[in-house]
Protein backbone atom coordinates (compact mmCIF):
# COMPACT_ATOMS: atom_id res chain seq x y z
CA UNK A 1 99.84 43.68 142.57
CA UNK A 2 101.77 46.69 142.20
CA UNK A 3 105.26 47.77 144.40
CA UNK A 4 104.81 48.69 147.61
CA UNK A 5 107.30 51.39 148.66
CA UNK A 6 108.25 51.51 152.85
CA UNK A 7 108.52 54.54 154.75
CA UNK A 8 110.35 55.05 157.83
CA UNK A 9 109.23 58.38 158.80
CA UNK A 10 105.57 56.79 159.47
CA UNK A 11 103.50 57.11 162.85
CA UNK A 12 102.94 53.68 162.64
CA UNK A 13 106.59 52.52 161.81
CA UNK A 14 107.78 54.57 164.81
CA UNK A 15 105.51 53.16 166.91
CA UNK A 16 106.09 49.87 166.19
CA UNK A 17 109.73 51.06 167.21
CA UNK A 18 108.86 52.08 170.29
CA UNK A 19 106.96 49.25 171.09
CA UNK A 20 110.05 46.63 170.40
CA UNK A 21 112.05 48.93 172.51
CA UNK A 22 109.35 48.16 175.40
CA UNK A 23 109.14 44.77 174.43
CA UNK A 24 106.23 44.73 173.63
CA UNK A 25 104.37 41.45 171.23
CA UNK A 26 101.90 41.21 168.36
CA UNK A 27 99.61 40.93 171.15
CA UNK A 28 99.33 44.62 171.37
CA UNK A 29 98.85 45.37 167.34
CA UNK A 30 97.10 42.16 166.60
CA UNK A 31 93.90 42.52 164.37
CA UNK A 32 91.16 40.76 166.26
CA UNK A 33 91.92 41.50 170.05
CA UNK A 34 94.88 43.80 170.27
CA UNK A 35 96.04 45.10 173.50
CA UNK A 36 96.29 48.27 172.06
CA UNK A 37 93.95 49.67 169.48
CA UNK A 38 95.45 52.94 169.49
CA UNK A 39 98.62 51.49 168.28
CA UNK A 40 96.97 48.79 165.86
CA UNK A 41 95.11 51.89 164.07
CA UNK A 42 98.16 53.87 164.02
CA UNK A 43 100.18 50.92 162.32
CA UNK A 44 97.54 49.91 159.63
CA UNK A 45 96.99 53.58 159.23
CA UNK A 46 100.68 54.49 158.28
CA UNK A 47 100.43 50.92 155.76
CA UNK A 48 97.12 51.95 154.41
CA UNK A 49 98.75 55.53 153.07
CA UNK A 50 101.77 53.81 151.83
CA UNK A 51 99.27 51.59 149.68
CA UNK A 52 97.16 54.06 148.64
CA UNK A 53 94.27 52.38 150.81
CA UNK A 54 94.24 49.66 148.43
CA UNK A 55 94.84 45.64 149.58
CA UNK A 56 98.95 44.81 148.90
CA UNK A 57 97.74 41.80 146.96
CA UNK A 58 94.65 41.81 144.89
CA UNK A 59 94.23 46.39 145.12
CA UNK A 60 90.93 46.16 145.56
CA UNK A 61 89.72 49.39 148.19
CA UNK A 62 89.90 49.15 151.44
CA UNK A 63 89.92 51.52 154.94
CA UNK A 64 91.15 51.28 158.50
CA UNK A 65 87.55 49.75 158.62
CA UNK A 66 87.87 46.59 156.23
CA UNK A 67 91.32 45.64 156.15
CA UNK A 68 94.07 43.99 158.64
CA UNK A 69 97.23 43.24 158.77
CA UNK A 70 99.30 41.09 157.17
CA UNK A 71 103.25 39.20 157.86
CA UNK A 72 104.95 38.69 154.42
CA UNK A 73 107.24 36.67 156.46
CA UNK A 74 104.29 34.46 158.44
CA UNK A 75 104.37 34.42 162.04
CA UNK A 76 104.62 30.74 162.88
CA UNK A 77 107.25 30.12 159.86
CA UNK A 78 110.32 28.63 161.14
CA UNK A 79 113.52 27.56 158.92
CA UNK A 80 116.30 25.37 159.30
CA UNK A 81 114.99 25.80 163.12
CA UNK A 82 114.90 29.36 163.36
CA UNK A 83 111.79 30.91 164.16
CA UNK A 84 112.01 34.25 161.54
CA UNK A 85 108.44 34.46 161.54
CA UNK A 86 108.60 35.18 165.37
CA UNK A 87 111.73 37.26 165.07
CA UNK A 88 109.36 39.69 163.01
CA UNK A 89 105.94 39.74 163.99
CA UNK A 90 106.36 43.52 164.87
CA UNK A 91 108.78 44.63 162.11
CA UNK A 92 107.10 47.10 160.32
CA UNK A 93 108.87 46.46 157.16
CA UNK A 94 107.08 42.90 157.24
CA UNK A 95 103.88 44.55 157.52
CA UNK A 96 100.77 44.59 154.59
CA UNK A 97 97.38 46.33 154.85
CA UNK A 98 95.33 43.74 152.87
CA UNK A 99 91.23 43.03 152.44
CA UNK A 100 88.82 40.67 154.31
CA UNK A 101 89.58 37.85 151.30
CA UNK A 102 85.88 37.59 150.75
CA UNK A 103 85.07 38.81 147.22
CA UNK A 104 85.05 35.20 145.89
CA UNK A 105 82.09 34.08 147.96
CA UNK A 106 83.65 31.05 150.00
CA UNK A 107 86.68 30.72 147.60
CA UNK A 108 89.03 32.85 149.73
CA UNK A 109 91.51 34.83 148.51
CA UNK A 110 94.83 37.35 149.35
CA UNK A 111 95.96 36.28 153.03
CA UNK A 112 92.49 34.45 154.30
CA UNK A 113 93.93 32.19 151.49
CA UNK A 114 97.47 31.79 152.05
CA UNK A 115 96.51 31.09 155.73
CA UNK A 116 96.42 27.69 154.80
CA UNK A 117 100.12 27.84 153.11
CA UNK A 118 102.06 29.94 156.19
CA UNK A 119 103.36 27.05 158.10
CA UNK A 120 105.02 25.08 154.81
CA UNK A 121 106.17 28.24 152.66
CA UNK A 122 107.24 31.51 152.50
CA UNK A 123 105.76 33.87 150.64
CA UNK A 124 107.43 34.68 147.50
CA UNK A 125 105.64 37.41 145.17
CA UNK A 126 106.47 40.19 147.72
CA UNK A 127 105.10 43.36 147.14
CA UNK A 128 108.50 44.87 148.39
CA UNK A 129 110.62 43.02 145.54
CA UNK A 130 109.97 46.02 142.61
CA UNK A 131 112.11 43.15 140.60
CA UNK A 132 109.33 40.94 140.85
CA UNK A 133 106.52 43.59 140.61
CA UNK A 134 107.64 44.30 137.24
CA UNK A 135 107.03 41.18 136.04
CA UNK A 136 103.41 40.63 137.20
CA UNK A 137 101.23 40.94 134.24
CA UNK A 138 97.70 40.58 133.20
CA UNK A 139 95.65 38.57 130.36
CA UNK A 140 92.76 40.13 128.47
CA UNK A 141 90.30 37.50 130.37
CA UNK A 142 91.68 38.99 133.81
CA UNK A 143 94.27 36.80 134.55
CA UNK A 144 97.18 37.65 136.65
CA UNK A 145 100.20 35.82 136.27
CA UNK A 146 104.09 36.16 136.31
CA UNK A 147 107.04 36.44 133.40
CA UNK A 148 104.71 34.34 131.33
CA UNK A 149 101.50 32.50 130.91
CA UNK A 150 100.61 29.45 131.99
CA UNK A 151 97.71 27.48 132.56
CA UNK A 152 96.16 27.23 135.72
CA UNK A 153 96.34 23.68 135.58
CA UNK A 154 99.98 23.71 135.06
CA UNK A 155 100.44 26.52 137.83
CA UNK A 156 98.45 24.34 140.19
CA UNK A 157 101.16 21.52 139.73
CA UNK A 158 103.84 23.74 140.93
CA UNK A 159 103.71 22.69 144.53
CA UNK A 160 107.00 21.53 146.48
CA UNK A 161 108.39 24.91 146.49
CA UNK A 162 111.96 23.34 147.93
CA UNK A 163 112.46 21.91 144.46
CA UNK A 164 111.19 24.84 142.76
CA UNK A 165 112.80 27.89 141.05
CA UNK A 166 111.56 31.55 141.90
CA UNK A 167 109.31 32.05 139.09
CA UNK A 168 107.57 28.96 139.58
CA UNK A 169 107.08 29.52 143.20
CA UNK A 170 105.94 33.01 142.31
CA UNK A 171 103.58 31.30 139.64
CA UNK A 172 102.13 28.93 142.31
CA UNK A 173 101.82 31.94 145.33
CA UNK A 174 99.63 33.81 142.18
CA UNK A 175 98.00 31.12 141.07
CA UNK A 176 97.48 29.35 144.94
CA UNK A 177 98.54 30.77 147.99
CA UNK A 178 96.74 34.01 147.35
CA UNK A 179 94.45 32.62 145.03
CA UNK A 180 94.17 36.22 142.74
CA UNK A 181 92.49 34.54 140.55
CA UNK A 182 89.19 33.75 141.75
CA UNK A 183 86.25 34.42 139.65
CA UNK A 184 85.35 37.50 141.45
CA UNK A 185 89.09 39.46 140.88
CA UNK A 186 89.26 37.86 137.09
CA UNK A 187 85.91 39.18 136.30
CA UNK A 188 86.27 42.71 137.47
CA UNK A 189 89.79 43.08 135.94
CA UNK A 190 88.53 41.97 132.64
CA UNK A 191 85.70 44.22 132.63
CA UNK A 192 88.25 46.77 133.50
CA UNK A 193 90.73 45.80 130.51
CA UNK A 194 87.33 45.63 128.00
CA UNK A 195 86.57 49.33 129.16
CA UNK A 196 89.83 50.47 128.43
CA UNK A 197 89.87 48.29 124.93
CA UNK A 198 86.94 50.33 124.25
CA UNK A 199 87.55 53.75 124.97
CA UNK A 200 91.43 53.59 123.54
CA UNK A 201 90.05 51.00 120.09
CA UNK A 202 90.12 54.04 117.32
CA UNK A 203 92.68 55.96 119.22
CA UNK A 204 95.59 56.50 116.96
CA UNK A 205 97.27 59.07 118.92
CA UNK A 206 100.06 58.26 120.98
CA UNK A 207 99.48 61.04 122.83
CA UNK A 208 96.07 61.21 123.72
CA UNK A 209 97.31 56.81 124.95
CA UNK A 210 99.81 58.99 126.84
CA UNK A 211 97.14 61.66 128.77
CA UNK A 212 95.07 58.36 129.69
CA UNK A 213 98.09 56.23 130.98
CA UNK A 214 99.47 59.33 132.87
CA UNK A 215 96.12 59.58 134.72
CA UNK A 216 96.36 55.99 136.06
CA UNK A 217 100.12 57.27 137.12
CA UNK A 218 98.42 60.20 138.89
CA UNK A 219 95.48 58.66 140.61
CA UNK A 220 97.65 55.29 142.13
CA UNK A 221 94.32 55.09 144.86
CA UNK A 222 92.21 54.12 141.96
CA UNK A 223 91.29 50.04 142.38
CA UNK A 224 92.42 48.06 140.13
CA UNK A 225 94.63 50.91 138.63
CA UNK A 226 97.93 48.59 137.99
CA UNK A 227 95.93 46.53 135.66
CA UNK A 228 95.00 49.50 133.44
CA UNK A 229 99.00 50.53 133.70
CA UNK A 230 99.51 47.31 132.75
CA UNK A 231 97.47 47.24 129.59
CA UNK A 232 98.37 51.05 128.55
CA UNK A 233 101.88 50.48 128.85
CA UNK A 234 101.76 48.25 126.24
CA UNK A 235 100.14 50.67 123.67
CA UNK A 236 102.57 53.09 124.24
């Protein structure tokens, strides 16, 4: 996961203000039957450039053609009575492009996952939160976790997020809720770490470390890319 910055100068966040301002619903920008495709395109579109046309959770690629989109703030999540999830189901601001969840086999990942979680908890490793982004960091084996490591055992304990601080709620939304750590998204960000173990291992030049992290900088569409930030940075 890597921070995702908004825009308000967007085709698709002006539409979405336009279509408030005709009351219109999710019902016209939904992904599976939406009243409007023009307007659904236009919306996931305008997210997809933001991201770099890579998925806000686990940045794997994706198009207009393989991703949807996703409420931070879940649509059906109501607190203390109030129905927020309702109150932005066409804020743009609380708007993801994300993949199909499907690169685990059946063990289902990013939002397909945290489907499962909407109605008890918010979601609290926002892309949005650069606080938080900068604390997301990544094991040799491909792990992704937050602050500091723990064992997916422990993480998996972490569940009554009422009683729970931030980080472990962040920890257990990792860990469970979006489930980034399926076999799949471990195994391709390890390979990715081993590559760059390899090419960088006799490298004693801090600026030649420097010309290869800079290109990761440059190039924020390749997949994977904040992983091999990540694991630069820390050479530097």
């Amino acid at each position: 996961m890597k921070f995702i910055q908004k825009t308000k100068t967007s085709n698709g966040y002006q539409k979405l203000l336009q279509l408030k301002r005709d009351d219109g619903t999710y019902e016209d920008v939904k992904n599976d039957k939406s009243k409007n495709n023009y307007i659904r395109d236009e919306v996931l579109t305008s997210l997809l450039e933001e991201q770099n046309y890579l998925c806000a959770y686990c940045m794997k690629k994706i198009s207009l053609s393989d991703s949807s989109i996703e409420h931070i703030i879940g649509q059906k999540y109501i607190e203390n009575g109030i129905e927020i999830g309702k109150k932005n189901e066409i804020n743009y601001n609380n708007f993801l492009a994300v993949c199909d969840g499907k690169s685990c086999k059946d063990d289902l990942h990013c939002d397909k996952s945290r489907a499962n979680y909407q109605k008890e908890r918010p979601l609290f490793v926002s892309p949005l939160e650069n606080r938080i982004m900068q604390n997301i960091k990544y094991s040799e084996k491909g792990m992704i976790y937050y602050n500091s490591f723990l064992e997916s055992k422990e993480v998996e304990e972490l569940k009554d997020h009422i009683k729970l601080d931030e980080v472990s709620n962040i920890r257990f939304d990792l860990q469970k809720v979006l489930n980034l750590n399926c076999d799949n998204l471990k195994e391709r960000r390890k390979l990715l770490i081993s590559a760059l173990k390899r090419l960088t291992k006799n490298w004693s030049s801090k600026e030649k470390m420097q010309k290869e992290y800079d290109k990761y900088i440059a190039n924020p569409s390749l997949e994977f890319s904040q992983v091999a930030i990540y694991h630069l940075s820390k050479k530097l």
